[in-house]
N, C-alpha and C. Protein backbone atom coordinates (compact mmCIF):
# COMPACT_ATOMS: atom_id res chain seq x y z
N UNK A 1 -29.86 -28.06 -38.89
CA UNK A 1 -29.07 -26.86 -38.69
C UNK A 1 -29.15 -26.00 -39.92
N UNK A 2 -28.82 -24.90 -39.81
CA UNK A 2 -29.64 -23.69 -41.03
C UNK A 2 -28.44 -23.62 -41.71
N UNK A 3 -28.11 -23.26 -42.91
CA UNK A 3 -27.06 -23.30 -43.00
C UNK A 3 -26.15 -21.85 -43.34
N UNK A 4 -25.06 -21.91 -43.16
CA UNK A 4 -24.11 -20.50 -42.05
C UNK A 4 -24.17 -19.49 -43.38
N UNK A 5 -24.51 -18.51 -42.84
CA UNK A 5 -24.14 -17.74 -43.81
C UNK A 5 -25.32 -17.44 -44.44
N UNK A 6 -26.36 -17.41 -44.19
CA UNK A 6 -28.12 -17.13 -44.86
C UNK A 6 -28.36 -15.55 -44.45
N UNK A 7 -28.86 -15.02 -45.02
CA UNK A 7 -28.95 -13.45 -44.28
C UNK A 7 -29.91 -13.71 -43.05
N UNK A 8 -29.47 -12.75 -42.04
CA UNK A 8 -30.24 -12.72 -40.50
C UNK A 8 -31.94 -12.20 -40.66
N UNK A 9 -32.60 -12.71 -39.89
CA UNK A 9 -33.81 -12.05 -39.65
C UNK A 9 -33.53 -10.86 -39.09
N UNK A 10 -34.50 -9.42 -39.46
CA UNK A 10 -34.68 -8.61 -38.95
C UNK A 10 -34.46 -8.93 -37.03
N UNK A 11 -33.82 -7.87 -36.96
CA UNK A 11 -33.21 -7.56 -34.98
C UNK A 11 -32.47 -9.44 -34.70
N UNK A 12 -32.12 -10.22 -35.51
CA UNK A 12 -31.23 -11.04 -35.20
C UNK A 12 -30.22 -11.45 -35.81
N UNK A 13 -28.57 -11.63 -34.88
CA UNK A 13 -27.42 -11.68 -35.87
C UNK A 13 -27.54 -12.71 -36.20
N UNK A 14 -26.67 -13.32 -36.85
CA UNK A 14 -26.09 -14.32 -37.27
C UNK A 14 -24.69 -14.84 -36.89
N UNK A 15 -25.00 -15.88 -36.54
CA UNK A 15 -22.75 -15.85 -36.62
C UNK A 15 -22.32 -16.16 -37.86
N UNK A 16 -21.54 -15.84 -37.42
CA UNK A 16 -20.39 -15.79 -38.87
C UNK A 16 -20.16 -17.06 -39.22
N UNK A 17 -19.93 -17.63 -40.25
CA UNK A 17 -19.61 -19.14 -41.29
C UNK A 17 -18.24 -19.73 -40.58
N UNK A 18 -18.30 -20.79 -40.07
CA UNK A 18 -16.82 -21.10 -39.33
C UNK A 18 -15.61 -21.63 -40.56
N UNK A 19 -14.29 -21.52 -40.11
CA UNK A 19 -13.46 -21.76 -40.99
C UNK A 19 -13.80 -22.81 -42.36
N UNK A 20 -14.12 -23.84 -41.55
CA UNK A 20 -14.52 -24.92 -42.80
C UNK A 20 -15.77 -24.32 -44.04
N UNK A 21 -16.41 -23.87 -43.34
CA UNK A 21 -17.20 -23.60 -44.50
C UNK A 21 -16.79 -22.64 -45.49
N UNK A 22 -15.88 -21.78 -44.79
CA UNK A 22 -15.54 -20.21 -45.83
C UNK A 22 -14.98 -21.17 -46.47
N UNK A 23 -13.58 -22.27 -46.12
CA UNK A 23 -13.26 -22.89 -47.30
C UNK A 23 -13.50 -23.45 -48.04
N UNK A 24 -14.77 -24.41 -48.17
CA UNK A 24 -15.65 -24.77 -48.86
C UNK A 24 -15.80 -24.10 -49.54
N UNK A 25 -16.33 -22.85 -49.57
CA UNK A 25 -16.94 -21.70 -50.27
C UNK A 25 -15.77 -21.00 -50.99
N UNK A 26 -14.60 -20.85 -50.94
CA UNK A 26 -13.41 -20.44 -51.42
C UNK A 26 -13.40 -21.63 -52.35
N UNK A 27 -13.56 -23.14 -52.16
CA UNK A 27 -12.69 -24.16 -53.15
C UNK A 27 -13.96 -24.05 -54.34
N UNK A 28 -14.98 -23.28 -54.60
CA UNK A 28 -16.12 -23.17 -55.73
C UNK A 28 -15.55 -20.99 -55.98
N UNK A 29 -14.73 -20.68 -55.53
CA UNK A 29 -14.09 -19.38 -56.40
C UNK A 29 -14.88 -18.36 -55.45
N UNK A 30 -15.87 -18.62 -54.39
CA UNK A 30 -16.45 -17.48 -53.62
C UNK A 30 -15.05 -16.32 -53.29
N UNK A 31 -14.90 -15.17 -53.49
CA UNK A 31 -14.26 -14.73 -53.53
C UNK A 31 -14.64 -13.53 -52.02
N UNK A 32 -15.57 -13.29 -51.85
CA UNK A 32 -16.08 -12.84 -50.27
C UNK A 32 -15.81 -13.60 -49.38
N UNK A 33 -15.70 -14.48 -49.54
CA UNK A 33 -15.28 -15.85 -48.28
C UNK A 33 -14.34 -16.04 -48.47
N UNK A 34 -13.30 -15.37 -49.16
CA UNK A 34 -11.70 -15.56 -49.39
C UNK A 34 -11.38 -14.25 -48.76
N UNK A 35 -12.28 -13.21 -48.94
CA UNK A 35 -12.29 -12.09 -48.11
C UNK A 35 -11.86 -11.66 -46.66
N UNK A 36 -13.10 -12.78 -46.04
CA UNK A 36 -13.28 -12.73 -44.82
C UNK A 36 -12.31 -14.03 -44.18
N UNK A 37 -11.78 -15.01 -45.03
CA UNK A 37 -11.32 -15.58 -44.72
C UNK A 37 -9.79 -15.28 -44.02
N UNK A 38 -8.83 -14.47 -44.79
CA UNK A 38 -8.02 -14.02 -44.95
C UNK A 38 -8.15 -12.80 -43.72
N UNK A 39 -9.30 -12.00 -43.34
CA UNK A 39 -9.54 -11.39 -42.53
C UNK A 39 -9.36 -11.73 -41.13
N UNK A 40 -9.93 -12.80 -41.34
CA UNK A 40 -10.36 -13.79 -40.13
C UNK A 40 -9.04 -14.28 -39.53
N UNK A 41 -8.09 -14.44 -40.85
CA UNK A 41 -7.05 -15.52 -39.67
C UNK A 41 -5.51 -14.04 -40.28
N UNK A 42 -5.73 -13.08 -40.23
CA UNK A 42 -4.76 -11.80 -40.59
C UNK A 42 -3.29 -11.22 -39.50
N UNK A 43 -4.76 -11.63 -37.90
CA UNK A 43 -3.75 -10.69 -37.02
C UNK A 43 -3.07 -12.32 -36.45
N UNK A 44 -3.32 -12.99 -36.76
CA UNK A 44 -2.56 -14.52 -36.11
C UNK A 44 -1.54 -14.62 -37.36
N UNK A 45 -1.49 -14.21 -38.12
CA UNK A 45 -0.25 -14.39 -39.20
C UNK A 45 0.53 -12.98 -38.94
N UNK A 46 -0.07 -11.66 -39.04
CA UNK A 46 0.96 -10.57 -38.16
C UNK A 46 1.63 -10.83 -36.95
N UNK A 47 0.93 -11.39 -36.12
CA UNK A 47 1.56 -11.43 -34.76
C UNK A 47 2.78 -12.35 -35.05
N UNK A 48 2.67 -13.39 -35.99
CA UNK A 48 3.91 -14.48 -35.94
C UNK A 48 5.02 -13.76 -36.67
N UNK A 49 4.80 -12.70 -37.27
CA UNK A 49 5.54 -12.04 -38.25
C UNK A 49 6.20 -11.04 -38.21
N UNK A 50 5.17 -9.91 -37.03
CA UNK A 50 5.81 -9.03 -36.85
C UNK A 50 6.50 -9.14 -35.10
N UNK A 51 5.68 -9.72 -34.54
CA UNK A 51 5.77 -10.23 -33.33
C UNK A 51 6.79 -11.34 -32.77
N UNK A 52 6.67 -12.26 -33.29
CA UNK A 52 7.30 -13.70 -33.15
C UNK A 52 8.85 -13.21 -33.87
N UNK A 53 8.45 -13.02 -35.12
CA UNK A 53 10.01 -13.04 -35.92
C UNK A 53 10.46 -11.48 -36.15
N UNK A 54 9.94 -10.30 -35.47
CA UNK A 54 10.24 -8.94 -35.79
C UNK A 54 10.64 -8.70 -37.30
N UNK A 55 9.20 -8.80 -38.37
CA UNK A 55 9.48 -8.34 -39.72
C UNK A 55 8.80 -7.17 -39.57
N UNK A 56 9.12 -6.56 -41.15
CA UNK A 56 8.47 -5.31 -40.49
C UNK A 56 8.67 -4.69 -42.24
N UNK A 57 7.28 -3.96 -42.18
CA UNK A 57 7.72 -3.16 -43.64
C UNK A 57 7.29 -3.92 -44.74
N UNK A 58 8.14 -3.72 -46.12
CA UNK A 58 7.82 -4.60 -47.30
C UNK A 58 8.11 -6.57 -47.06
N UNK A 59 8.96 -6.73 -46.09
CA UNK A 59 9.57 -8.34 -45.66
C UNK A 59 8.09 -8.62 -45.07
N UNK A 60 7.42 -8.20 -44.06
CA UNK A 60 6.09 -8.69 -43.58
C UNK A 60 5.25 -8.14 -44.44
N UNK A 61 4.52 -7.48 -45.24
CA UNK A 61 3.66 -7.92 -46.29
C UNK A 61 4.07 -8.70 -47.63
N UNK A 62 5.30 -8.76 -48.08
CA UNK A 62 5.65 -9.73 -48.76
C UNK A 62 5.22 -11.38 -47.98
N UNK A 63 5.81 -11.45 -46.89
CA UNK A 63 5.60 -12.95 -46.01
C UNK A 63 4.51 -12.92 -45.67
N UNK A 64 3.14 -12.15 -45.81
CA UNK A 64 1.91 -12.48 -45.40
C UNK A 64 1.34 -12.76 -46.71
N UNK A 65 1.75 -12.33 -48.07
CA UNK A 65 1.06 -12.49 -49.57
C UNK A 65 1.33 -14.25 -49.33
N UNK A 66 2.36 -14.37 -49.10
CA UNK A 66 3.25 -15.44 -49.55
C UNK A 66 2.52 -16.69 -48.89
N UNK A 67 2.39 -16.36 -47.31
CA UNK A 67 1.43 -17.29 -46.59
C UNK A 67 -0.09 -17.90 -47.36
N UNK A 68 -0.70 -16.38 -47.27
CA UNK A 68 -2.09 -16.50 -48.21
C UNK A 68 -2.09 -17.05 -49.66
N UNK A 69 -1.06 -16.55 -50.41
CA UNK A 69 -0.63 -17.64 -51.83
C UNK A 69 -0.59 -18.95 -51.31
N UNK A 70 0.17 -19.18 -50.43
CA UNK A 70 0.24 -20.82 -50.35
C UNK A 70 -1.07 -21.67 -49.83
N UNK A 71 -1.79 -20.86 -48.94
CA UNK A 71 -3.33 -21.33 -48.74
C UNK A 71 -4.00 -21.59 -50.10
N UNK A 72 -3.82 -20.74 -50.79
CA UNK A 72 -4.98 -20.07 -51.78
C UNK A 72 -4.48 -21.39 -52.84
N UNK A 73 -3.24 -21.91 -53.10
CA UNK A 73 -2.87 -22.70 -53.88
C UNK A 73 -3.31 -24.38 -53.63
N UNK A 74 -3.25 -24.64 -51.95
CA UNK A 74 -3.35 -25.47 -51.54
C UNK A 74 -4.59 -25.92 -50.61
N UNK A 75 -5.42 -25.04 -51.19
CA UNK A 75 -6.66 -25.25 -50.46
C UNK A 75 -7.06 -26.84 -50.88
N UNK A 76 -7.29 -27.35 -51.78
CA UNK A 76 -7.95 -28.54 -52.09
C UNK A 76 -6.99 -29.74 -51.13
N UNK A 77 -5.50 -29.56 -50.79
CA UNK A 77 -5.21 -30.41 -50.08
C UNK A 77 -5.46 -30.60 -48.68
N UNK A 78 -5.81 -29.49 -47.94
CA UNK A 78 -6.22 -29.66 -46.56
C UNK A 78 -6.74 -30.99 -46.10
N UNK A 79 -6.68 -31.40 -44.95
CA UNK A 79 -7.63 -32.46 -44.72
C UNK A 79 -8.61 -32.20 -43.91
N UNK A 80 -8.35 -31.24 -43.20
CA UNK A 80 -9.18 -30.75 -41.97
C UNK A 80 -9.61 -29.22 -42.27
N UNK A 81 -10.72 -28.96 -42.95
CA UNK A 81 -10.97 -27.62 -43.35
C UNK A 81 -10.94 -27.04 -42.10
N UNK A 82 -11.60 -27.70 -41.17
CA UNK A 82 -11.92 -26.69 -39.94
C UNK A 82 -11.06 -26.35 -39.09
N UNK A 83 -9.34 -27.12 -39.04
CA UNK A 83 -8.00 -26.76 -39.22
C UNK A 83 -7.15 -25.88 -39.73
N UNK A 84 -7.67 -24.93 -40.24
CA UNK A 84 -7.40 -24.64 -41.54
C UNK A 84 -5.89 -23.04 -40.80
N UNK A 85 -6.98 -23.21 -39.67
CA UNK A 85 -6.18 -22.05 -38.41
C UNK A 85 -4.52 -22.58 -38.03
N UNK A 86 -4.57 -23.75 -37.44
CA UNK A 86 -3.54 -24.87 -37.68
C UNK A 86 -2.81 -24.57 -38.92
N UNK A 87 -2.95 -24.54 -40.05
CA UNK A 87 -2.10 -24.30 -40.79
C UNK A 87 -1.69 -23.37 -41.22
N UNK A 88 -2.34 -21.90 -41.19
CA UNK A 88 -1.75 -20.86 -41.67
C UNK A 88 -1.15 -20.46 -40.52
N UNK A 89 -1.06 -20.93 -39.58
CA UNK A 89 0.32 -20.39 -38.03
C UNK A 89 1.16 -21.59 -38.43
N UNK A 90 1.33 -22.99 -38.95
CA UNK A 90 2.80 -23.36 -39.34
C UNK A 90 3.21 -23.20 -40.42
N UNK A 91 2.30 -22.55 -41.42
CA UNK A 91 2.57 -22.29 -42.75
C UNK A 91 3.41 -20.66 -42.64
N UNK A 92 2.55 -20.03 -42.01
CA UNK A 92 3.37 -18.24 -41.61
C UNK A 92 4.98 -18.59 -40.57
N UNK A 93 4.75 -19.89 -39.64
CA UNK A 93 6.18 -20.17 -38.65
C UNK A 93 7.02 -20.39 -40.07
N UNK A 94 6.87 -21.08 -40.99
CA UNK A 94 7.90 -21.87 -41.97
C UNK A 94 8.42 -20.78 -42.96
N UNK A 95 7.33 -19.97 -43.37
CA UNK A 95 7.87 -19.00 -44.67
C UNK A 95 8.43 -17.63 -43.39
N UNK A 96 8.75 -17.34 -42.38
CA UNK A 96 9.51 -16.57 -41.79
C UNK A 96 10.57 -17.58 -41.02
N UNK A 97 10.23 -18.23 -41.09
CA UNK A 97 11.99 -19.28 -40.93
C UNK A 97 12.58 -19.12 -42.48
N UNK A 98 11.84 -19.53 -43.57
CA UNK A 98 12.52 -19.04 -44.96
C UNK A 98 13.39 -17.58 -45.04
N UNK A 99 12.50 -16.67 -44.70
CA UNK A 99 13.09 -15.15 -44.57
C UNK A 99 14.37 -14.97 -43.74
N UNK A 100 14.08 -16.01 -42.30
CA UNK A 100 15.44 -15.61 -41.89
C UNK A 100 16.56 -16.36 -42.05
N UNK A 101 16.40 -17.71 -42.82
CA UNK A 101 17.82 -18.28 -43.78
C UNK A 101 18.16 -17.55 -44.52
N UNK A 102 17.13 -16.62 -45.40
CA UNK A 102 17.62 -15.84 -46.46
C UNK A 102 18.33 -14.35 -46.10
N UNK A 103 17.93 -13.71 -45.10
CA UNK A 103 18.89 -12.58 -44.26
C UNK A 103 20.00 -13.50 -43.87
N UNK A 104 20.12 -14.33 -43.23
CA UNK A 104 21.26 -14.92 -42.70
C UNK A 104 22.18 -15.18 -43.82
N UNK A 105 22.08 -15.16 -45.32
CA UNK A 105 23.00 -15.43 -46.21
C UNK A 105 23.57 -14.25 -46.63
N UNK A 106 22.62 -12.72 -46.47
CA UNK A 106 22.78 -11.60 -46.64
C UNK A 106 23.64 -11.08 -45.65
N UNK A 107 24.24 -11.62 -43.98
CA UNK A 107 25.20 -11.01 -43.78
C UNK A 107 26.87 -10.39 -44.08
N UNK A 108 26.84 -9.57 -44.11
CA UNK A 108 28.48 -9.59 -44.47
C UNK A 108 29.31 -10.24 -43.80
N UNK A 109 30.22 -10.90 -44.89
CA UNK A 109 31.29 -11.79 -44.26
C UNK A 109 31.88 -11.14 -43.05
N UNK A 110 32.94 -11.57 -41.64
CA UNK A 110 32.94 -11.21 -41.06
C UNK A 110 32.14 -10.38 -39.47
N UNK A 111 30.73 -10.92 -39.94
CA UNK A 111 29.79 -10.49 -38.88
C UNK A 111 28.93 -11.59 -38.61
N UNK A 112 28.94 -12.41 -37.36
CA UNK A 112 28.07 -12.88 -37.70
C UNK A 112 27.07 -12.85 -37.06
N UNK A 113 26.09 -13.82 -37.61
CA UNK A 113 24.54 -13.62 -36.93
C UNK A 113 24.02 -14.82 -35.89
N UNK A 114 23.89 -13.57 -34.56
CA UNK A 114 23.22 -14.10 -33.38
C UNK A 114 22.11 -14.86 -33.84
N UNK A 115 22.12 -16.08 -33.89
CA UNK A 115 20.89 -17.16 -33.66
C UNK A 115 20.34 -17.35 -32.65
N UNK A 116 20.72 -16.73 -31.39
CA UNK A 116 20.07 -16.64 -29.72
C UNK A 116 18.82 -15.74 -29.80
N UNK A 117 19.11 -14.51 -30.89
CA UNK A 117 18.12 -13.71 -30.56
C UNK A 117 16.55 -13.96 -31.17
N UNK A 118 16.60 -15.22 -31.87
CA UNK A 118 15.66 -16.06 -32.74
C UNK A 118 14.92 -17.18 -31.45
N UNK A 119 15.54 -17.76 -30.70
CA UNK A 119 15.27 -18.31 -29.24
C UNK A 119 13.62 -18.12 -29.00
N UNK A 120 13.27 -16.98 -28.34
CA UNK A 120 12.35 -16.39 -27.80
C UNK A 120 11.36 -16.18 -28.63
N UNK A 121 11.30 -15.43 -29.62
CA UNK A 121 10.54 -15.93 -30.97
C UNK A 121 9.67 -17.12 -31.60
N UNK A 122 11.20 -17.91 -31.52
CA UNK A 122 10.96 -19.22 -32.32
C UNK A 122 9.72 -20.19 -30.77
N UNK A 123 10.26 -19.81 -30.09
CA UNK A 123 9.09 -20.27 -28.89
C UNK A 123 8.01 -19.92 -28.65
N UNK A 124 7.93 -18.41 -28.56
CA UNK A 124 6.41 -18.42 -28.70
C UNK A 124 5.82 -18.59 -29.89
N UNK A 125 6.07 -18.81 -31.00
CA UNK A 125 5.24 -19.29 -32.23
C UNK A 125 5.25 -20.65 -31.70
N UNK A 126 6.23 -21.92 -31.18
CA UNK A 126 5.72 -23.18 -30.93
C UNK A 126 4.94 -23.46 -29.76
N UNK A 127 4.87 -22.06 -29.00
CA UNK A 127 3.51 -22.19 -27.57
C UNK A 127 2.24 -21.99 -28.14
N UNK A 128 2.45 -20.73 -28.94
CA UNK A 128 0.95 -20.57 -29.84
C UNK A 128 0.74 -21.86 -30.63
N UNK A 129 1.33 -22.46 -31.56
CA UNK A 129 0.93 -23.57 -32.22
C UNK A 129 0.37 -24.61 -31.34
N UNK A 130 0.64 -24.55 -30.45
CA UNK A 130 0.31 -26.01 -29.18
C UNK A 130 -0.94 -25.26 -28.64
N UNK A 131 -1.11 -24.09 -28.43
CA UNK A 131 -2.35 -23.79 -28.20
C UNK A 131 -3.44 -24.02 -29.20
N UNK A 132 -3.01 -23.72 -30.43
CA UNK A 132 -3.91 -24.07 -31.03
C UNK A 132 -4.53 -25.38 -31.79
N UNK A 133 -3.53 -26.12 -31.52
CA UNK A 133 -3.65 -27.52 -31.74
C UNK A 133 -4.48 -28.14 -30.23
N UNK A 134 -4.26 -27.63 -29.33
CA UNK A 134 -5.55 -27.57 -28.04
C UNK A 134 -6.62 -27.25 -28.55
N UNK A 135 -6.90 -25.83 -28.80
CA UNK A 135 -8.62 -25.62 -29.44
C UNK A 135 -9.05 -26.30 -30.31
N UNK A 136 -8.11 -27.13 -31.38
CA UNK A 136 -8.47 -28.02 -32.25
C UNK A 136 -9.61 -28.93 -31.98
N UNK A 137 -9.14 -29.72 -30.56
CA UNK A 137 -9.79 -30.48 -29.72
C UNK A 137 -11.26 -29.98 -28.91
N UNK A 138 -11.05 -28.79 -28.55
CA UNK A 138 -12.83 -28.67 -28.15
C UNK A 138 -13.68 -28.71 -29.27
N UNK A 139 -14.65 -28.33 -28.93
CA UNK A 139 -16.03 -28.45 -29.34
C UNK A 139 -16.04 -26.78 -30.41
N UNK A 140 -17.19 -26.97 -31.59
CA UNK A 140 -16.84 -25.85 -32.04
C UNK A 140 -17.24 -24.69 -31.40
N UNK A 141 -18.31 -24.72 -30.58
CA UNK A 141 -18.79 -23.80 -29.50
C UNK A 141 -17.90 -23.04 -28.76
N UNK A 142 -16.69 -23.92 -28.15
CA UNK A 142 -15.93 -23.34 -26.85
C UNK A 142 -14.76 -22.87 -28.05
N UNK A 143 -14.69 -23.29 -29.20
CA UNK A 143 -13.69 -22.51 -29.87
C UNK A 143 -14.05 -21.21 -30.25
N UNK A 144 -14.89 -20.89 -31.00
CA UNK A 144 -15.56 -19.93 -30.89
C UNK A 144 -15.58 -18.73 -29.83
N UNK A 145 -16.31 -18.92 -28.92
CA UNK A 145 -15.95 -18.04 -27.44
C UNK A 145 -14.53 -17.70 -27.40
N UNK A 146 -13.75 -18.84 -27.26
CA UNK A 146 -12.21 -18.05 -26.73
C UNK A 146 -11.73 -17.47 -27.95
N UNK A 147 -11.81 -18.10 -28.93
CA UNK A 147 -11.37 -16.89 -30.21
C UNK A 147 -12.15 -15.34 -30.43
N UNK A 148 -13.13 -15.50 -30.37
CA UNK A 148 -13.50 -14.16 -30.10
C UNK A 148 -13.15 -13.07 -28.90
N UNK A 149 -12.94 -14.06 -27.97
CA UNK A 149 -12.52 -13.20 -26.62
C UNK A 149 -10.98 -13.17 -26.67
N UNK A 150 -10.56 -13.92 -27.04
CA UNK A 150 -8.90 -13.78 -26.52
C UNK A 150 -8.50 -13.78 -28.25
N UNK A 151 -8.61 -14.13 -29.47
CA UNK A 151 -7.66 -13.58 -30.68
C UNK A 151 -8.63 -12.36 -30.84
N UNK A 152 -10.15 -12.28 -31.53
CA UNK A 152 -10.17 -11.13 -31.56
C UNK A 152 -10.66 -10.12 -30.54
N UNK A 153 -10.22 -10.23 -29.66
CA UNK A 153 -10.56 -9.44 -28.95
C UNK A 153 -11.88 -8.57 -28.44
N UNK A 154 -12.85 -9.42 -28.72
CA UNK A 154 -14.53 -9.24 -28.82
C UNK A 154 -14.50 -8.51 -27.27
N UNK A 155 -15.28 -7.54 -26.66
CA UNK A 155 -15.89 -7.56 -25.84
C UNK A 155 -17.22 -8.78 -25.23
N UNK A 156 -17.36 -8.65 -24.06
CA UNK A 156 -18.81 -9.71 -23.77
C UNK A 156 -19.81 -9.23 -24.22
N UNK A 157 -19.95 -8.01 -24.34
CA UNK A 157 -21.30 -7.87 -24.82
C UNK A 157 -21.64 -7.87 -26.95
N UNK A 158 -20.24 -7.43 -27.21
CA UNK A 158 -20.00 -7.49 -28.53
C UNK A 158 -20.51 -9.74 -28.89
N UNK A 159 -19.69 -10.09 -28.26
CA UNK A 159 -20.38 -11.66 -28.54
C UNK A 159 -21.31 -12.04 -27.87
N UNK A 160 -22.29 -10.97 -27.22
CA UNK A 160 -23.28 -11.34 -26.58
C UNK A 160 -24.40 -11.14 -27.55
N UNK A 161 -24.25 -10.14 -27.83
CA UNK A 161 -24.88 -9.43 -29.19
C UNK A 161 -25.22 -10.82 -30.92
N UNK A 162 -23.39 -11.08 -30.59
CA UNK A 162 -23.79 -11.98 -32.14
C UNK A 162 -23.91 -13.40 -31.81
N UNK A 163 -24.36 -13.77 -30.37
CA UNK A 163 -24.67 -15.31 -29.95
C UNK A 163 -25.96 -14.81 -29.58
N UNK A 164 -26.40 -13.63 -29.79
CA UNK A 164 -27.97 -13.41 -29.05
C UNK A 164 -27.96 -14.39 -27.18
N UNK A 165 -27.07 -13.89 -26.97
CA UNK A 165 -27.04 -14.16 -25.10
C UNK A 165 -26.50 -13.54 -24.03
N UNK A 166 -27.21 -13.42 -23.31
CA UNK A 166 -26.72 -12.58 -21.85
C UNK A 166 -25.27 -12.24 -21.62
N UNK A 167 -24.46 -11.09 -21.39
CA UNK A 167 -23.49 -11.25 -21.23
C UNK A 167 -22.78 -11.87 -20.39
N UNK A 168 -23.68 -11.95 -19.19
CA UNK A 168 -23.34 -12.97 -17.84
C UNK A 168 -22.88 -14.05 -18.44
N UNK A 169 -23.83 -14.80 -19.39
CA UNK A 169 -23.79 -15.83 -19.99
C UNK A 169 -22.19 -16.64 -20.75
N UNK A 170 -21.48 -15.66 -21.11
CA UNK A 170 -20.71 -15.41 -22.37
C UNK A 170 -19.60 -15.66 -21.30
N UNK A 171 -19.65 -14.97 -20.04
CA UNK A 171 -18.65 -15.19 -19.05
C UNK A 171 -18.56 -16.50 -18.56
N UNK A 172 -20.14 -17.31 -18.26
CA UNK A 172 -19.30 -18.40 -18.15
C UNK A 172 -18.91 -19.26 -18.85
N UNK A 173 -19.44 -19.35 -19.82
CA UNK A 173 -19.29 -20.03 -20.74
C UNK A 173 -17.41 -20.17 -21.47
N UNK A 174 -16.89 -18.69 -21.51
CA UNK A 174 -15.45 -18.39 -21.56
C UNK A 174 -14.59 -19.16 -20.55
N UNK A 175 -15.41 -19.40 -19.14
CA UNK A 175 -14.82 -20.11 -17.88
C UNK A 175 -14.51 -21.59 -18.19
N UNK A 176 -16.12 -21.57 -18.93
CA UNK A 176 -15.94 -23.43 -18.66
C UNK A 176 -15.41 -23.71 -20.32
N UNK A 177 -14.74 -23.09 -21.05
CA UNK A 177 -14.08 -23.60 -22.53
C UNK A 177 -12.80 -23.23 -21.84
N UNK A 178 -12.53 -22.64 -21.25
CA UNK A 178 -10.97 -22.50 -20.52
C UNK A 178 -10.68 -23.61 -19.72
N UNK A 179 -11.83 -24.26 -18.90
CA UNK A 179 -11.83 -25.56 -17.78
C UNK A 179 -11.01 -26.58 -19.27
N UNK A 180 -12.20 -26.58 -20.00
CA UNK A 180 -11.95 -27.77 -20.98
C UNK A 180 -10.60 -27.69 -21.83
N UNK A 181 -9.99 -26.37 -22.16
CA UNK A 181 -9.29 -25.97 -22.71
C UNK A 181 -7.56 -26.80 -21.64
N UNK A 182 -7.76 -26.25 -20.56
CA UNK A 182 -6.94 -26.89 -19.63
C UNK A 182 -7.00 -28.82 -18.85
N UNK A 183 -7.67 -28.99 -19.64
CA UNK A 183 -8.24 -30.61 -19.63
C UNK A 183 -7.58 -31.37 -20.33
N UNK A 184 -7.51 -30.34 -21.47
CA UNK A 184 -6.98 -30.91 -23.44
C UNK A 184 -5.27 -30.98 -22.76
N UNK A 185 -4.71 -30.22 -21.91
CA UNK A 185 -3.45 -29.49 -22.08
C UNK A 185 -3.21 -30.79 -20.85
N UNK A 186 -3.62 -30.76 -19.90
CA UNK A 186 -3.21 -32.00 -18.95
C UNK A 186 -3.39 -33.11 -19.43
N UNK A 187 -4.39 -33.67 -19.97
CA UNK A 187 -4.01 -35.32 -21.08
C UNK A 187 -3.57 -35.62 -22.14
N UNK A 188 -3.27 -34.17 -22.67
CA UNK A 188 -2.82 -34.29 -24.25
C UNK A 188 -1.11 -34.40 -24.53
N UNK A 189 -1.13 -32.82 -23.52
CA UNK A 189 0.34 -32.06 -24.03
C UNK A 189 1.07 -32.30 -22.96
């Protein structure tokens, strides 16, 4: 296997370096692969942040530095580089559970604070985490596909383009990592 990240031949892409390796490449100071790394896993730490826990403003880029500090500190402990997704969604769930103990001390006496409206929130960050502790389990192939199609939002022909394959192709292939995807979820979860 070639290894990720070599420049493309003329008229062919490349895919992109999968999680484990950018971190690899981050734990020797690559600082482009801390780049893209951070790129890579950005709108799955917004969504828990601004989405999941409604931050917003200086509180959500403060809680996204804070996330990425704690990666950036604790990279050598990982065990599962190629996990690495896995942890910055319970690492971003934990430091916005921090934020909202710390508003919750900031109310004024006499008012207090609805913990119901945290409910709905606090759930879909633990549906997303279970999802992704599912993709954990496929293959790196079928992870791939659905992350491109369903987090970033790739078109078929956009990952048809950087798998060099038919877009027909890309469709089923999305079908049958969803089959397997729902396989993981009936014997696992």
């Amino acid at each position: 296997m070639a290894d990720e990240g070599l420049a493309a031949t003329p008229g062919r892409v490349v895919a992109p370096p999968s999680d484990a390796a950018l971190v690899a490449r981050c734990r020797t100071g690559d600082q482009a692969s801390w780049r893209l790394l951070v790129e890579r896993h950005a709108s799955l730490v917004n969504a828990i942040l601004r989405g999941g826990f409604r931050m917003d403003g200086h509180d959500a880029q403060d809680a996204f530095q804070e996330v990425f500090t704690r990666l950036y500190l604790r990279l050598g402990e990982l065990r599962n580089d190629q996990s690495v997704g896995g942890w910055i969604a319970a690492t971003t769930r934990n430091v916005a559970l921090d934020w909202v103990r710390r508003r919750a001390r900031e109310v004024p006496s006499g008012e207090s604070l609805d913990t119901a409206a945290f409910e709905e929130p606090l759930r879909a960050v633990d549906e997303a985490l279970v999802v992704r502790a599912a993709l954990e389990r496929l293959p790196a192939h079928q992870q791939e596909i659905l992350d491109r199609f369903f987090v970033r939002d790739e078109s078929y022909q956009t990952i048809a383009a950087a798998l060099d394959l038919p877009p027909g192709t890309i469709a089923s292939r999305i079908s049958r990592a969803l089959a397997a995807l729902r396989s993981v979820f009936e014997s696992e979860f």
